[in-house]
Protein backbone atom coordinates (compact mmCIF):
# COMPACT_ATOMS: atom_id res chain seq x y z
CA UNK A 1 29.49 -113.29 -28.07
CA UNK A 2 27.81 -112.87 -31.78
CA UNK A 3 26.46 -110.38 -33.69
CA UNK A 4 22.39 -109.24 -33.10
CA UNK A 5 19.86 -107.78 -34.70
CA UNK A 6 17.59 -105.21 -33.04
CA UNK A 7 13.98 -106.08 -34.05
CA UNK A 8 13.00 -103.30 -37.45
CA UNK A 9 10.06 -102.38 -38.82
CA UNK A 10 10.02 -100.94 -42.36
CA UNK A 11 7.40 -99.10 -44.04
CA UNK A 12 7.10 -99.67 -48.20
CA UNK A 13 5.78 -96.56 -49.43
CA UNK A 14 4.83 -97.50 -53.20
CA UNK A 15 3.34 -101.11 -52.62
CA UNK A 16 3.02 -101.51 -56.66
CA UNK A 17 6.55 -100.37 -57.78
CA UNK A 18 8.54 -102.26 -54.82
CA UNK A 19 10.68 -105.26 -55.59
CA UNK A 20 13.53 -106.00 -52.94
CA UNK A 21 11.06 -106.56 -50.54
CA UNK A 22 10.07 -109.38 -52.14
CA UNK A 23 12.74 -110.74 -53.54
CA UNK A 24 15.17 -110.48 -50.22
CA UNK A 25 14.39 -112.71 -47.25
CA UNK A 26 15.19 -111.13 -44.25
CA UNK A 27 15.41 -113.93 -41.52
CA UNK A 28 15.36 -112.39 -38.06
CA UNK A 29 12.96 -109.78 -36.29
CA UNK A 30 12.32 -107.18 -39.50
CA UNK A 31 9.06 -106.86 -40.84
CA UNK A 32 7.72 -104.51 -43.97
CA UNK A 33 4.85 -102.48 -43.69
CA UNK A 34 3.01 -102.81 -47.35
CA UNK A 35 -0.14 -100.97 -47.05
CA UNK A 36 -3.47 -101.93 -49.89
CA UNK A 37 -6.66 -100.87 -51.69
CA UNK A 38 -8.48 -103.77 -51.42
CA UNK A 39 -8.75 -107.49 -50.32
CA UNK A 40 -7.78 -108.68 -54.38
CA UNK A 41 -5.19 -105.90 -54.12
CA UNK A 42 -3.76 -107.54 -50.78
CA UNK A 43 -3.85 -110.90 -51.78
CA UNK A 44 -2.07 -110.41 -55.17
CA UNK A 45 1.45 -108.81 -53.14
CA UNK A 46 0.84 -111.91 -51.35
CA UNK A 47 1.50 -114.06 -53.96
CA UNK A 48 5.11 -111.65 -55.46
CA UNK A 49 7.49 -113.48 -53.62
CA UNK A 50 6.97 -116.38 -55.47
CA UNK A 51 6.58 -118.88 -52.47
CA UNK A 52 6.64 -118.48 -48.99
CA UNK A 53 6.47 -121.37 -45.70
CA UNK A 54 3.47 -119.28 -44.24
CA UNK A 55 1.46 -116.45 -45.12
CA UNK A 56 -0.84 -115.15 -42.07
CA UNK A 57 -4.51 -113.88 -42.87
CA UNK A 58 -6.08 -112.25 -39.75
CA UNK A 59 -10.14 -112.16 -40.53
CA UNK A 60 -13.33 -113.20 -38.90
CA UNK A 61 -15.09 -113.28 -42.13
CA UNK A 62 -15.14 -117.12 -44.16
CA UNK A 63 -15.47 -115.41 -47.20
CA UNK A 64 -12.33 -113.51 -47.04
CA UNK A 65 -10.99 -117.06 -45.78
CA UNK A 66 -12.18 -118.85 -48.63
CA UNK A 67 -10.99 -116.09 -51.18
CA UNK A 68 -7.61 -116.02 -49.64
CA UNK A 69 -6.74 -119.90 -50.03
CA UNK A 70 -7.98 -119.74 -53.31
CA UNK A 71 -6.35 -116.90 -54.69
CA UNK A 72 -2.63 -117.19 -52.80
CA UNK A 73 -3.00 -120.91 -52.13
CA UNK A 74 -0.73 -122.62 -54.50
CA UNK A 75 2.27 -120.17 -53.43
CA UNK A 76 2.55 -120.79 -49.61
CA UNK A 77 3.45 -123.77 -47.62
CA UNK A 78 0.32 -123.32 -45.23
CA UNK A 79 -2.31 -120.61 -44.47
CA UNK A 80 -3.09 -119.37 -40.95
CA UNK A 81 -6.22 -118.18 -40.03
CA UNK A 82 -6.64 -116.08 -36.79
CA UNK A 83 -9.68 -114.27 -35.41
CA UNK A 84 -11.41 -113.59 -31.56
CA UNK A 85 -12.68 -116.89 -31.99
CA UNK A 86 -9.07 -118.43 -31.87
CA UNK A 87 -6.52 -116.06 -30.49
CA UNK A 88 -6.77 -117.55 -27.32
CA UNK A 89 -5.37 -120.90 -28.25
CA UNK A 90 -4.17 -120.88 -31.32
CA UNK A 91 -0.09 -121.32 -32.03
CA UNK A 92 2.14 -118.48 -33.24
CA UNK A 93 2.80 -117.97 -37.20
CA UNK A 94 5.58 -120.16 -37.32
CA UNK A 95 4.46 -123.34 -34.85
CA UNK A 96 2.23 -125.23 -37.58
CA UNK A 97 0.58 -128.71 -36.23
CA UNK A 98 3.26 -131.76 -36.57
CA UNK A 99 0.06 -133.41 -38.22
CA UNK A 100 -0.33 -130.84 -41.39
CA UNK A 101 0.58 -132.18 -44.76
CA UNK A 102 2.70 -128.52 -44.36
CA UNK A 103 4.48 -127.22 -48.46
CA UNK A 104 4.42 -124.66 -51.10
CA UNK A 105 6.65 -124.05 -53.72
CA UNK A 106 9.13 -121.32 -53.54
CA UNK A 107 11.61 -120.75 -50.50
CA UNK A 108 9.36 -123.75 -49.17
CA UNK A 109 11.23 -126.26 -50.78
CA UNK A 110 9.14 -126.66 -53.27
CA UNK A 111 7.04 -129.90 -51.77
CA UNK A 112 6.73 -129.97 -48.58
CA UNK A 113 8.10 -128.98 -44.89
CA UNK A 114 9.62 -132.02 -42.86
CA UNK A 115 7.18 -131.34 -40.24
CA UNK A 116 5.62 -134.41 -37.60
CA UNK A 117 5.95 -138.05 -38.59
CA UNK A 118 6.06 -137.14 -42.13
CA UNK A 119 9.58 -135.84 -41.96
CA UNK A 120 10.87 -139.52 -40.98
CA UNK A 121 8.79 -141.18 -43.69
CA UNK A 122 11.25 -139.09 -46.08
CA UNK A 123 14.11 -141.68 -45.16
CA UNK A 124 12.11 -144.74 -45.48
CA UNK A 125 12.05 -146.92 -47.96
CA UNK A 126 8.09 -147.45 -49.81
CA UNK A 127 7.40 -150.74 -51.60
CA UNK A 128 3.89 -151.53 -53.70
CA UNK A 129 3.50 -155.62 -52.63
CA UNK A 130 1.74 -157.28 -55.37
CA UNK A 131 -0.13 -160.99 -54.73
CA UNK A 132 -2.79 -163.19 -53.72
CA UNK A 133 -5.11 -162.51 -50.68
CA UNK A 134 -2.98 -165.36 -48.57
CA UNK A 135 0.67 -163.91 -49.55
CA UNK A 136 -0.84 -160.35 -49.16
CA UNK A 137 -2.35 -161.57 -45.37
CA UNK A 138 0.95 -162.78 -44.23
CA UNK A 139 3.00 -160.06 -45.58
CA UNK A 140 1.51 -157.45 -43.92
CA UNK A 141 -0.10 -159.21 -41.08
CA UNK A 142 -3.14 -158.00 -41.57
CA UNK A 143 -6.34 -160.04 -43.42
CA UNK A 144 -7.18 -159.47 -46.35
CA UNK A 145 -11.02 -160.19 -48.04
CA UNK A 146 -10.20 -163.57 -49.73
CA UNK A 147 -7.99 -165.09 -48.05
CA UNK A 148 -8.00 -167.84 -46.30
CA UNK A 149 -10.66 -168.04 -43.25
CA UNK A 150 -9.65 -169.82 -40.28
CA UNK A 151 -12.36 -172.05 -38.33
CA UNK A 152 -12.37 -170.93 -34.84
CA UNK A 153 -11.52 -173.69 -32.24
CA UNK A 154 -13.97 -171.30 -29.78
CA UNK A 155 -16.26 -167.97 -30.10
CA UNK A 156 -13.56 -165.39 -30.70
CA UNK A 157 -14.55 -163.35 -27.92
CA UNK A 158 -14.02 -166.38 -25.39
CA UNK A 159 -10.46 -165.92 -26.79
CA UNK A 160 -7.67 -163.44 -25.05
CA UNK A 161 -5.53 -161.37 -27.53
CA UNK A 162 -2.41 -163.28 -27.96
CA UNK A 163 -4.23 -166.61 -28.51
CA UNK A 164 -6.01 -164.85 -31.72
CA UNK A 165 -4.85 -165.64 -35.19
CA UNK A 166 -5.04 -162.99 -38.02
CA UNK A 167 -7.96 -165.06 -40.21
CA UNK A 168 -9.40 -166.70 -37.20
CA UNK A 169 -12.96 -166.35 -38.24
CA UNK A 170 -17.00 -166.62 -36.61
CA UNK A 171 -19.74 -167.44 -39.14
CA UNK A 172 -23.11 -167.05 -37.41
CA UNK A 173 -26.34 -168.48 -37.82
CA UNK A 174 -28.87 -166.63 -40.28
CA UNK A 175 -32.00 -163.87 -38.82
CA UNK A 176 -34.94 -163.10 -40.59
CA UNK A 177 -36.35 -159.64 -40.46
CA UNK A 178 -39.39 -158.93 -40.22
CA UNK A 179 -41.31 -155.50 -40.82
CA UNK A 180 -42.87 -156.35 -37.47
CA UNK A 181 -38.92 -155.19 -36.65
CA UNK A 182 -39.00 -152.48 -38.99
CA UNK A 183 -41.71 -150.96 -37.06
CA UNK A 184 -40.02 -151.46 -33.84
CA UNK A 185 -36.97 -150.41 -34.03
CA UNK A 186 -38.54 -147.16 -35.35
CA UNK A 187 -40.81 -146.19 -32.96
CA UNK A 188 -38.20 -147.20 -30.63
CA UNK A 189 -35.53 -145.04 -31.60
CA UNK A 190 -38.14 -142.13 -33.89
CA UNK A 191 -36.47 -143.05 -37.09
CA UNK A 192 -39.61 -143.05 -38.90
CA UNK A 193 -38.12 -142.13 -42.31
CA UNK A 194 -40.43 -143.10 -45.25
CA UNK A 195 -38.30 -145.83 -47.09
CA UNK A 196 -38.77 -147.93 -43.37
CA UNK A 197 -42.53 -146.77 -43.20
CA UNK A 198 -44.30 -145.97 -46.58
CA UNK A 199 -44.52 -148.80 -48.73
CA UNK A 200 -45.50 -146.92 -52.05
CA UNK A 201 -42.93 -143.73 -50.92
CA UNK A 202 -40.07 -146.36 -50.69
CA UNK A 203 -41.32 -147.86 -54.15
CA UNK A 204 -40.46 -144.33 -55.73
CA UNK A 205 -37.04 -143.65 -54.49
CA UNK A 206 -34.64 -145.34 -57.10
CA UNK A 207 -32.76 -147.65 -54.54
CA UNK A 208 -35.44 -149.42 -52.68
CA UNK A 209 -37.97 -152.33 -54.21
CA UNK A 210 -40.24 -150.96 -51.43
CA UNK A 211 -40.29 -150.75 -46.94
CA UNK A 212 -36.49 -151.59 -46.60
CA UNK A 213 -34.35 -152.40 -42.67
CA UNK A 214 -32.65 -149.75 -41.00
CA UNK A 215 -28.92 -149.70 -41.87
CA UNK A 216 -28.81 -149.04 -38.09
CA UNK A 217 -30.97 -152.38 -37.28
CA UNK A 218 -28.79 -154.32 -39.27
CA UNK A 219 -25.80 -153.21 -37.38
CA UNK A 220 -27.50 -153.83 -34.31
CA UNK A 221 -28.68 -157.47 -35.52
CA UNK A 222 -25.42 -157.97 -36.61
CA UNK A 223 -23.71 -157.17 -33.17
CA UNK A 224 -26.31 -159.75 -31.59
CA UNK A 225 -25.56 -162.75 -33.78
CA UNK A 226 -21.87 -162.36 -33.10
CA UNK A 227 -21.25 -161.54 -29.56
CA UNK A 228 -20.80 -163.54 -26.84
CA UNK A 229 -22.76 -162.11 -23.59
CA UNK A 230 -20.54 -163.64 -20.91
CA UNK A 231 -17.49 -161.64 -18.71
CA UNK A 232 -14.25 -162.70 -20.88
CA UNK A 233 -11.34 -160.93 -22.56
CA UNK A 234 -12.86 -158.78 -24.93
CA UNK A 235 -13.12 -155.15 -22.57
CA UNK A 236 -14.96 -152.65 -25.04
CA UNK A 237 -16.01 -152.13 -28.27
CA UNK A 238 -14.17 -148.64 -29.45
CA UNK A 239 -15.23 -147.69 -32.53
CA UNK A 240 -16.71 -148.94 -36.09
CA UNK A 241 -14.79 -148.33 -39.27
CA UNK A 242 -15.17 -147.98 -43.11
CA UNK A 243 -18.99 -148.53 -42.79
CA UNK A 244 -20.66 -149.30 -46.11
CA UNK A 245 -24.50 -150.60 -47.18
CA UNK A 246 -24.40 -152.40 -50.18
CA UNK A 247 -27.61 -154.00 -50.91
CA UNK A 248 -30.99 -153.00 -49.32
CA UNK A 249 -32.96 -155.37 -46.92
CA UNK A 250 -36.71 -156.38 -47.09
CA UNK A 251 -38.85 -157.80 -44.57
CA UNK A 252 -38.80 -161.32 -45.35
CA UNK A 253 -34.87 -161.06 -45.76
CA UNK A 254 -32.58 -162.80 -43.75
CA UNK A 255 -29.05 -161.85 -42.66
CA UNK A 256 -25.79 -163.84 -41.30
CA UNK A 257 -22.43 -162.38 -40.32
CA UNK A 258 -18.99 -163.27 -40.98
CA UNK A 259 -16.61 -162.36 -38.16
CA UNK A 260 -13.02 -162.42 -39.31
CA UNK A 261 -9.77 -161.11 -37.07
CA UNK A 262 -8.29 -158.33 -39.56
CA UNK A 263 -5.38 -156.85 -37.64
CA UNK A 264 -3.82 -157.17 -33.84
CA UNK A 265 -1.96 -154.52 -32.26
CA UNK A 266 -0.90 -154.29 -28.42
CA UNK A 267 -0.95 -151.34 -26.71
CA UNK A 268 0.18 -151.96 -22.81
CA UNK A 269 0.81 -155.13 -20.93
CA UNK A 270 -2.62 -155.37 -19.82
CA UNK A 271 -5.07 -155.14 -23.54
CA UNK A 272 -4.58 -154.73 -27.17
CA UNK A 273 -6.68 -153.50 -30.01
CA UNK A 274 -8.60 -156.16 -32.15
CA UNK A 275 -9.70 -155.14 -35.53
CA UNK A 276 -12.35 -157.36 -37.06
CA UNK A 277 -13.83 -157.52 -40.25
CA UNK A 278 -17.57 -157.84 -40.34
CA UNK A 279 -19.95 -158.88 -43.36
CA UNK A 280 -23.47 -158.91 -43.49
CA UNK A 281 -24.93 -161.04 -46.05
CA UNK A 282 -28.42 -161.94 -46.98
CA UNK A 283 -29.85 -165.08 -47.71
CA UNK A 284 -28.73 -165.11 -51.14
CA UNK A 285 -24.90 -164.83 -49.89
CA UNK A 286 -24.84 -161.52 -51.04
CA UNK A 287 -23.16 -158.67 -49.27
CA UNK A 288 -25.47 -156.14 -47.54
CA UNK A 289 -23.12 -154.32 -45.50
CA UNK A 290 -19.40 -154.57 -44.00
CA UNK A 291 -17.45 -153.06 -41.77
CA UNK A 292 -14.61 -153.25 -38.95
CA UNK A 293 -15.06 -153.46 -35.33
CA UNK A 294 -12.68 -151.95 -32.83
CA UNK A 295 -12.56 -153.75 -29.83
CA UNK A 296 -9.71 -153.98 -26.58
CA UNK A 297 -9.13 -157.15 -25.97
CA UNK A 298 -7.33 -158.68 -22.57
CA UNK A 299 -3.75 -160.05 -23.39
């Protein structure tokens, strides 16, 4: 029982002088016909309806792409592209990806679609927390640079996942390196850039004092000064996060890490995720590069 619409198809025969068509929104299988001179043309009768959820550009060429979200950007929700190079798996003009920040102004509600996770954060209350490094670390469970570091009782990765305290925290003994290194590491692995190899090069660029470490050797130094070879809880290292060189490294330097538990999350019954935060710091105490670890730890 109910009333239907047979799908229509509609042809507008002056594409300049027509106003209804933009103005009325037809939900349900009817579709206009608006035929134009040129790709500006197009893109401006794109933009009369003053808003729209999706607009649908069908081109293989990026520089119709690019013209299209810049000209009739700000008036739809979300642009879909389609060419041969997609067709076969892309979704249909109205599925959009639960993970697209998905708006427009208009009939889109003028912000933004409640599509994916974002539509619960909508009924959720947001609070800015305000504090010291310690209050800030046990508010949100999750360390904080300045708080308070706690002296591990044994190496961290001897350690399974729920015996690990947010702040528990590894301070290693110091490594010098040497360009003897330098030159190792990059034969070893071809990274012969000049700031590792030529001494008077590297005195020209504006961020070196001269022959400077790998970023790369650091990390790998790094990973050797903190981990603990034996079989034990920690299962894999899954990624590296928020990497950042601060301070260049000369032979002669020497470098120590700090090893600090940043955040704990489970994930089965069997591991959970360990985020650490990692600081590399010279023999001066000053920062040369930090990071966070991934790692799956055994519960």
């Amino acid at each position: 029982n109910g009333a239907f619409l047979p799908p229509m198809l509609f042809h507008c025969a002056d594409a300049d002088a027509a106003r209804k068509v933009h103005e009325t929104e037809a939900f349900g299988p009817v579709s206009t016909v608006i035929g134009y001179r040129d790709l500006g043309h197009a893109l401006d009768i794109a933009n009369r309806g003053g808003g729209s959820l999706v607009a649908s550009v069908i081109t293989h060429d990026p520089e119709v792409a690019r013209a299209a979200v810049e000209k009739i950007g700000a008036w739809h929700g979300r642009l879909y592209f389609n060419d041969r190079d997609s067709m076969a798996e892309a979704t249909g003009h109205g599925a959009p990806m639960p993970h697209m920040t998905h708006g427009g102004p208009g009939r889109a509600g003028g912000g933004e679609e409640l599509g994916g996770i974002r539509g619960v954060k909508h009924f959720m209350q947001r609070v800015a927390v305000q504090g010291s490094p310690d209050l800030l670390t046990r508010v949100g469970n999750r360390w904080v640079p300045g708080a308070r570091e706690i002296e591990a009782p044994a190496h961290p990765f001897r350690r399974r996942f729920g015996e690990l305290q947010i702040g528990e925290t590894l301070k290693t003994p110091a490594r010098e390196i040497t360009l003897e290194d330098i030159e190792h590491f990059a034969r070893f692995t071809g990274d012969t850039f000049y700031a590792h190899m030529d001494e008077e090069a590297a005195k020209r660029n504006p961020f070196f004092p001269g022959r400077v470490a790998h970023g790369y050797l650091l990390i790998s130094f790094a990973a050797g000064l903190f981990v603990d070879p034996g079989e034990g809880p920690v299962l894999a290292n899954t990624g590296l996060d928020n990497l950042r060189f601060m301070k260049p490294v000369s032979p002669g330097d020497s470098i120590s890490v700090t090893l600090t538990v940043k955040e704990k999350k489970k994930r089965n019954d069997d591991y959970g995720e360990v985020r650490w935060h990692v600081r590399l710091a010279n023999q001066h105490d000053e920062t040369v590069a930090e990071y966070e670890l991934l790692t799956m730890v055994a519960i």
